[in-house]
N, C-alpha and C. Protein backbone atom coordinates (compact mmCIF):
# COMPACT_ATOMS: atom_id res chain seq x y z
N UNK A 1 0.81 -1.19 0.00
CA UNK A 1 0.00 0.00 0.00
C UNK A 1 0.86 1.26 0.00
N UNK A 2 2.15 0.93 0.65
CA UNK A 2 2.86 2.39 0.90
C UNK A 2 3.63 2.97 -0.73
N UNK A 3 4.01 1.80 -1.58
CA UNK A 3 4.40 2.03 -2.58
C UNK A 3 3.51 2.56 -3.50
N UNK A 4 2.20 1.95 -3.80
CA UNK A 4 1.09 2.36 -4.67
C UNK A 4 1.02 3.79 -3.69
N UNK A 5 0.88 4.55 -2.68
CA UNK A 5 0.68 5.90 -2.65
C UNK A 5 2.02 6.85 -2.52
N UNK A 6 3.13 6.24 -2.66
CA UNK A 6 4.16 6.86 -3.46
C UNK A 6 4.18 6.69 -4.81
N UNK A 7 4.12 5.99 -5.54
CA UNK A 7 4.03 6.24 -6.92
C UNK A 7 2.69 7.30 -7.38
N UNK A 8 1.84 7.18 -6.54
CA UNK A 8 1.06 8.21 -7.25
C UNK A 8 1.73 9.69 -6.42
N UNK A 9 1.96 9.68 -5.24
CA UNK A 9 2.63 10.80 -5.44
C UNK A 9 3.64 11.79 -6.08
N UNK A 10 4.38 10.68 -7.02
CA UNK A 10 5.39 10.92 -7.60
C UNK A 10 4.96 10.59 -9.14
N UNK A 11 4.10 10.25 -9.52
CA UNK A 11 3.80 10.19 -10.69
C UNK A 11 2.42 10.91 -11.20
N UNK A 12 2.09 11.57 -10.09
CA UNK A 12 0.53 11.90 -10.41
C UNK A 12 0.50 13.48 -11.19
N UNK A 13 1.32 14.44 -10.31
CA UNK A 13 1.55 15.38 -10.84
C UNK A 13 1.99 15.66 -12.23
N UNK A 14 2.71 14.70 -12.84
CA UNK A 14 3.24 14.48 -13.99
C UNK A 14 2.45 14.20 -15.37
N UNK A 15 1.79 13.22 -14.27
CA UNK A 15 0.43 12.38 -15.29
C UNK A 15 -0.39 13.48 -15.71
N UNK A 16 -0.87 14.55 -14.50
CA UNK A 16 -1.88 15.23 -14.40
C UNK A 16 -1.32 16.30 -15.43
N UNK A 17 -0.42 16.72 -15.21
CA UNK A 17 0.31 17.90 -16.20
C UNK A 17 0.53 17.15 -17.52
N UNK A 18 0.84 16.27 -18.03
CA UNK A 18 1.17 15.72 -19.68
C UNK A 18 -0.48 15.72 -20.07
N UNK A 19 -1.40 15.42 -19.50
CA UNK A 19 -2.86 14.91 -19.72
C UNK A 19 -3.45 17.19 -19.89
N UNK A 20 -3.19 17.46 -19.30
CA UNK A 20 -3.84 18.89 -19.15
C UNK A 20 -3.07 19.50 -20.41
N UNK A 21 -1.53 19.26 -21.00
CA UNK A 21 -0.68 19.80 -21.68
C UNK A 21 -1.64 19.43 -22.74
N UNK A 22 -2.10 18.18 -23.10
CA UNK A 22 -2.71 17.55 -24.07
C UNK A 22 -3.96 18.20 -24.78
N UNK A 23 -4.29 18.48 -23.62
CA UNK A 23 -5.91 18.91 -23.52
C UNK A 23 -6.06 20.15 -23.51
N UNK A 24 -5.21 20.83 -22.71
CA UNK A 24 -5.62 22.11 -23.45
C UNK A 24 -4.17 23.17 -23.70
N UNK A 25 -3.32 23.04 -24.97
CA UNK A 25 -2.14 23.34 -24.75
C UNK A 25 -1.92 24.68 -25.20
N UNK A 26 -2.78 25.62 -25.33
CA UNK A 26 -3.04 26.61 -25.60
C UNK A 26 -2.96 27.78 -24.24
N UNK A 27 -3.39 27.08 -23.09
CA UNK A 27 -3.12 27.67 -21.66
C UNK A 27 -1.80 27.78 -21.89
N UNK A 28 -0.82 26.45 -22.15
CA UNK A 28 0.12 26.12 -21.79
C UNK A 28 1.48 27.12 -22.72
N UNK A 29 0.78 27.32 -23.60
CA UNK A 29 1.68 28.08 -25.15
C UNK A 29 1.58 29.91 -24.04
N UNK A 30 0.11 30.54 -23.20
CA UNK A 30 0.65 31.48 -23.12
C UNK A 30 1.31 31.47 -22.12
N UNK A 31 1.06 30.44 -20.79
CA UNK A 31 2.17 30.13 -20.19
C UNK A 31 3.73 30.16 -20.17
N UNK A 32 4.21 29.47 -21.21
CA UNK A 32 5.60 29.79 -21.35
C UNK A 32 6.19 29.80 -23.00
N UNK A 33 6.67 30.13 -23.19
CA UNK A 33 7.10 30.65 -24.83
C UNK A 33 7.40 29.40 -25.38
N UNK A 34 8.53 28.47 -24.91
CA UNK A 34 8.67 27.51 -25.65
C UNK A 34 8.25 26.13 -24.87
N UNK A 35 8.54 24.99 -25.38
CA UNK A 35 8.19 24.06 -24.78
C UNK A 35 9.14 22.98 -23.74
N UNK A 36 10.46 23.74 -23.75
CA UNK A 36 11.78 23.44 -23.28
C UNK A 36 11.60 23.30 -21.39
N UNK A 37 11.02 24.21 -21.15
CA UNK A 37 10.55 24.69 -19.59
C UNK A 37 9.63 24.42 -19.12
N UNK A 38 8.45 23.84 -19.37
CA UNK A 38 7.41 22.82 -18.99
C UNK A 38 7.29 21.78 -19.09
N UNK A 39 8.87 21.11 -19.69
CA UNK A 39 8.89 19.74 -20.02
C UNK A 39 10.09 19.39 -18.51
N UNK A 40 10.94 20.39 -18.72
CA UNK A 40 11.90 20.17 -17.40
C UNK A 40 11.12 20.39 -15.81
N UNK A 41 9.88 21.57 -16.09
CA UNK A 41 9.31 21.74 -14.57
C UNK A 41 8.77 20.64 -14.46
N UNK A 42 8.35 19.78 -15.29
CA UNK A 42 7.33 19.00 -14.92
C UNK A 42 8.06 17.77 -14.60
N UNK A 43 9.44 17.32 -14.96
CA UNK A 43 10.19 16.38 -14.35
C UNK A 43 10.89 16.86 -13.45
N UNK A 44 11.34 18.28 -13.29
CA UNK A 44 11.97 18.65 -11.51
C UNK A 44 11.33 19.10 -10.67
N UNK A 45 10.01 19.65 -10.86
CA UNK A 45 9.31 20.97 -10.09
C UNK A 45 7.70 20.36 -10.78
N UNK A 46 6.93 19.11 -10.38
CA UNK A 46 5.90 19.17 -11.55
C UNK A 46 4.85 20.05 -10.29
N UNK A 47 4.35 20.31 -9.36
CA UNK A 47 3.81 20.95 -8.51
C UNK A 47 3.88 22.48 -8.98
N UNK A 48 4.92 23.00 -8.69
CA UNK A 48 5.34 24.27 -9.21
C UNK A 48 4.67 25.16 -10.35
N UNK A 49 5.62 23.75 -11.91
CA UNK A 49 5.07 24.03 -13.13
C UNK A 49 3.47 23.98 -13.13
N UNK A 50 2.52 23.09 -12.49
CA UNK A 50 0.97 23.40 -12.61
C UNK A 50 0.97 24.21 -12.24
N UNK A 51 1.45 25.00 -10.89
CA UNK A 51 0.56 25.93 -10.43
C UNK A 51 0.87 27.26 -11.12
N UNK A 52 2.40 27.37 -11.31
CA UNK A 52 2.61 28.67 -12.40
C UNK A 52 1.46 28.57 -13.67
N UNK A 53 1.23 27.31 -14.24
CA UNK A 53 0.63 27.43 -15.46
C UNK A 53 -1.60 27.78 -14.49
N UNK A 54 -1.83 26.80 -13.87
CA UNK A 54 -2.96 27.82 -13.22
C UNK A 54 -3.14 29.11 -12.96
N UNK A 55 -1.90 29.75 -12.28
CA UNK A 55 -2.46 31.10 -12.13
C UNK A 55 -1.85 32.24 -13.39
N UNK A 56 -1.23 31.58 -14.32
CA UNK A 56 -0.63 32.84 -15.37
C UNK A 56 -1.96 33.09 -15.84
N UNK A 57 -2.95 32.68 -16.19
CA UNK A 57 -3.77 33.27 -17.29
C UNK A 57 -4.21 34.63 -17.31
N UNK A 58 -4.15 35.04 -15.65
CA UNK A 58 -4.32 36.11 -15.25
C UNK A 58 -3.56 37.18 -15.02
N UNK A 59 -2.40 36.74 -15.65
CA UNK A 59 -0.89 37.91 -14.91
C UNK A 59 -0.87 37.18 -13.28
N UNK A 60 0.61 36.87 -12.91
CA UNK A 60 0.98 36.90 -11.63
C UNK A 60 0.87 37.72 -10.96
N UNK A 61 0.09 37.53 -9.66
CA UNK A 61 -0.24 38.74 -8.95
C UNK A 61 0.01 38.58 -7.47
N UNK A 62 -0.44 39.53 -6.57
CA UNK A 62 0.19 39.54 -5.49
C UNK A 62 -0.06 37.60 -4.94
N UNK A 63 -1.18 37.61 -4.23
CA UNK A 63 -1.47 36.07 -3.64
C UNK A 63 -0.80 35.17 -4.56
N UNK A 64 -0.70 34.86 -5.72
CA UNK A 64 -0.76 33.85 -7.11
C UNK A 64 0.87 33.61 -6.71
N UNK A 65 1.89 34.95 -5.96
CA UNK A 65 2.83 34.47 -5.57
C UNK A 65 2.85 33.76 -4.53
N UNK A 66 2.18 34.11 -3.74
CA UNK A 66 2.07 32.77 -2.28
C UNK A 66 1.65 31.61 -2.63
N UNK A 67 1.11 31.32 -3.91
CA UNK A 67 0.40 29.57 -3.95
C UNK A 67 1.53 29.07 -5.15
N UNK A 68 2.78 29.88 -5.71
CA UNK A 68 3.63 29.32 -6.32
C UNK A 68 4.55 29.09 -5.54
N UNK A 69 5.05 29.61 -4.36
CA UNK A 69 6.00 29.10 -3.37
C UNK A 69 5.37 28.05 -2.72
N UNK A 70 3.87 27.89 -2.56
CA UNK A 70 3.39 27.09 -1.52
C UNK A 70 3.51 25.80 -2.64
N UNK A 71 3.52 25.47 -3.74
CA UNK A 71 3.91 24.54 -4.89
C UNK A 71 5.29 24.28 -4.84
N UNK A 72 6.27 25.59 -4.49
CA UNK A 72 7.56 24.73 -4.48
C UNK A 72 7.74 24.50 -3.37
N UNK A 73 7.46 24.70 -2.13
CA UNK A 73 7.56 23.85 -1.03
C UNK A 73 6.98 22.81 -1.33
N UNK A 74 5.88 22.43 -1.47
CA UNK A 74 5.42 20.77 -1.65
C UNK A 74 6.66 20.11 -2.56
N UNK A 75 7.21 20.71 -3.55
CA UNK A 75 8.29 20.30 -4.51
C UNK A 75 9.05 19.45 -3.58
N UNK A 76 9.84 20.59 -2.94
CA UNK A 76 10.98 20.63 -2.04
C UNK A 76 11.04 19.52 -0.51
N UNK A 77 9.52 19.45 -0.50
CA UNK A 77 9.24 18.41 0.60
C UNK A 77 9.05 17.36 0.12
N UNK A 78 8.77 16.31 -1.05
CA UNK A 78 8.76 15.61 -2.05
C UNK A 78 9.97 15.04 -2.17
N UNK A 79 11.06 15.81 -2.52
CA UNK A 79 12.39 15.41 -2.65
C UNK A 79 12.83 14.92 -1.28
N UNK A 80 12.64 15.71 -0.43
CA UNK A 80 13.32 15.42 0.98
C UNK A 80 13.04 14.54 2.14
N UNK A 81 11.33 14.75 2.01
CA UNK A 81 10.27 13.64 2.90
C UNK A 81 11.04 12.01 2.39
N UNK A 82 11.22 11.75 0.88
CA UNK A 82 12.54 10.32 0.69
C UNK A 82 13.49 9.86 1.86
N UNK A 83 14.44 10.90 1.54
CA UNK A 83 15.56 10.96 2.30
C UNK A 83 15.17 10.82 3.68
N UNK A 84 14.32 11.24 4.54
CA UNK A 84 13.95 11.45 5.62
C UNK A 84 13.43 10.16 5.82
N UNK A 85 12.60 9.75 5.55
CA UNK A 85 11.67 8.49 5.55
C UNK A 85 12.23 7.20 5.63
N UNK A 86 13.39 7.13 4.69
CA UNK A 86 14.54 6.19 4.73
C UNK A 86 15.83 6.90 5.46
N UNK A 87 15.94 6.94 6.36
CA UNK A 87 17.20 7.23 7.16
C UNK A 87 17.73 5.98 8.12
N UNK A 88 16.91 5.54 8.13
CA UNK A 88 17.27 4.05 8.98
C UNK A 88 17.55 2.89 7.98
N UNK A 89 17.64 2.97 6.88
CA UNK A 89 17.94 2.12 5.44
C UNK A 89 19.68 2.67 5.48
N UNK A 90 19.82 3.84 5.83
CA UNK A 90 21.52 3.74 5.57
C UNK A 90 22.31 3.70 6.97
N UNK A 91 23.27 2.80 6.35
CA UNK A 91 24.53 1.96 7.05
C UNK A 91 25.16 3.08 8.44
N UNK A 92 25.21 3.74 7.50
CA UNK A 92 26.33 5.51 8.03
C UNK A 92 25.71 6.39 9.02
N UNK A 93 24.16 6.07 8.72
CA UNK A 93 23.35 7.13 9.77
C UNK A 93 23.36 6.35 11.15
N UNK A 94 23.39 7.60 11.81
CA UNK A 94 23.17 7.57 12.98
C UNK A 94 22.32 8.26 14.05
N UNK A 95 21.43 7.25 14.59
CA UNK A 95 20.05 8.03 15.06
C UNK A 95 20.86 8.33 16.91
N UNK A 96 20.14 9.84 17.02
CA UNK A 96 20.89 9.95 18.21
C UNK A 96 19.42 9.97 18.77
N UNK A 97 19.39 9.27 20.65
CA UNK A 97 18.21 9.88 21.11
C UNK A 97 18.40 10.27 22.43
């Protein structure tokens, strides 16, 4: 069970963004100029890249910046919640208590 809700955590955003790119890629064209930078957010940053592409339609505005940091924190906790989660899997660590 723990693997099936890591893989969708780690694959869902991705899924969800290639499927929306598909569907409506015209958001996505005024979003960002080329297609070079929504292909990389969405494999380093795919949280991020949705939410920049949700709130551009409107011009970035004051709040629209608080829910794109609040996207790269989820990013950033994604990468790290791993590492954290498995700390008792490596040899070298050492749990102090």
């Amino acid at each position: 069970m723990c693997c099936l809700i890591t893989t969708l955590l780690l694959l869902g955003p991705r899924f969800f963004g290639v499927m929306w790119w598909l569907i409506n890629p015209d958001r996505w064209d005024r979003a960002y100029d080329t297609f070079i930078w929504p292909v990389v957010g969405l494999v380093f940053a795919p949280w991020t890249t949705l939410m920049y592409v949700a709130v551009f339609p409107g011009g970035v505005n004051d709040i629209d910046w608080f829910w794109i940091a609040f996207a790269a924190v989820a990013d950033v906790a994604s990468y790290a919640g791993g590492g954290y989660g498995n700390r008792e899997r490596m040899p070298s660590y050492v749990t102090r208590t």
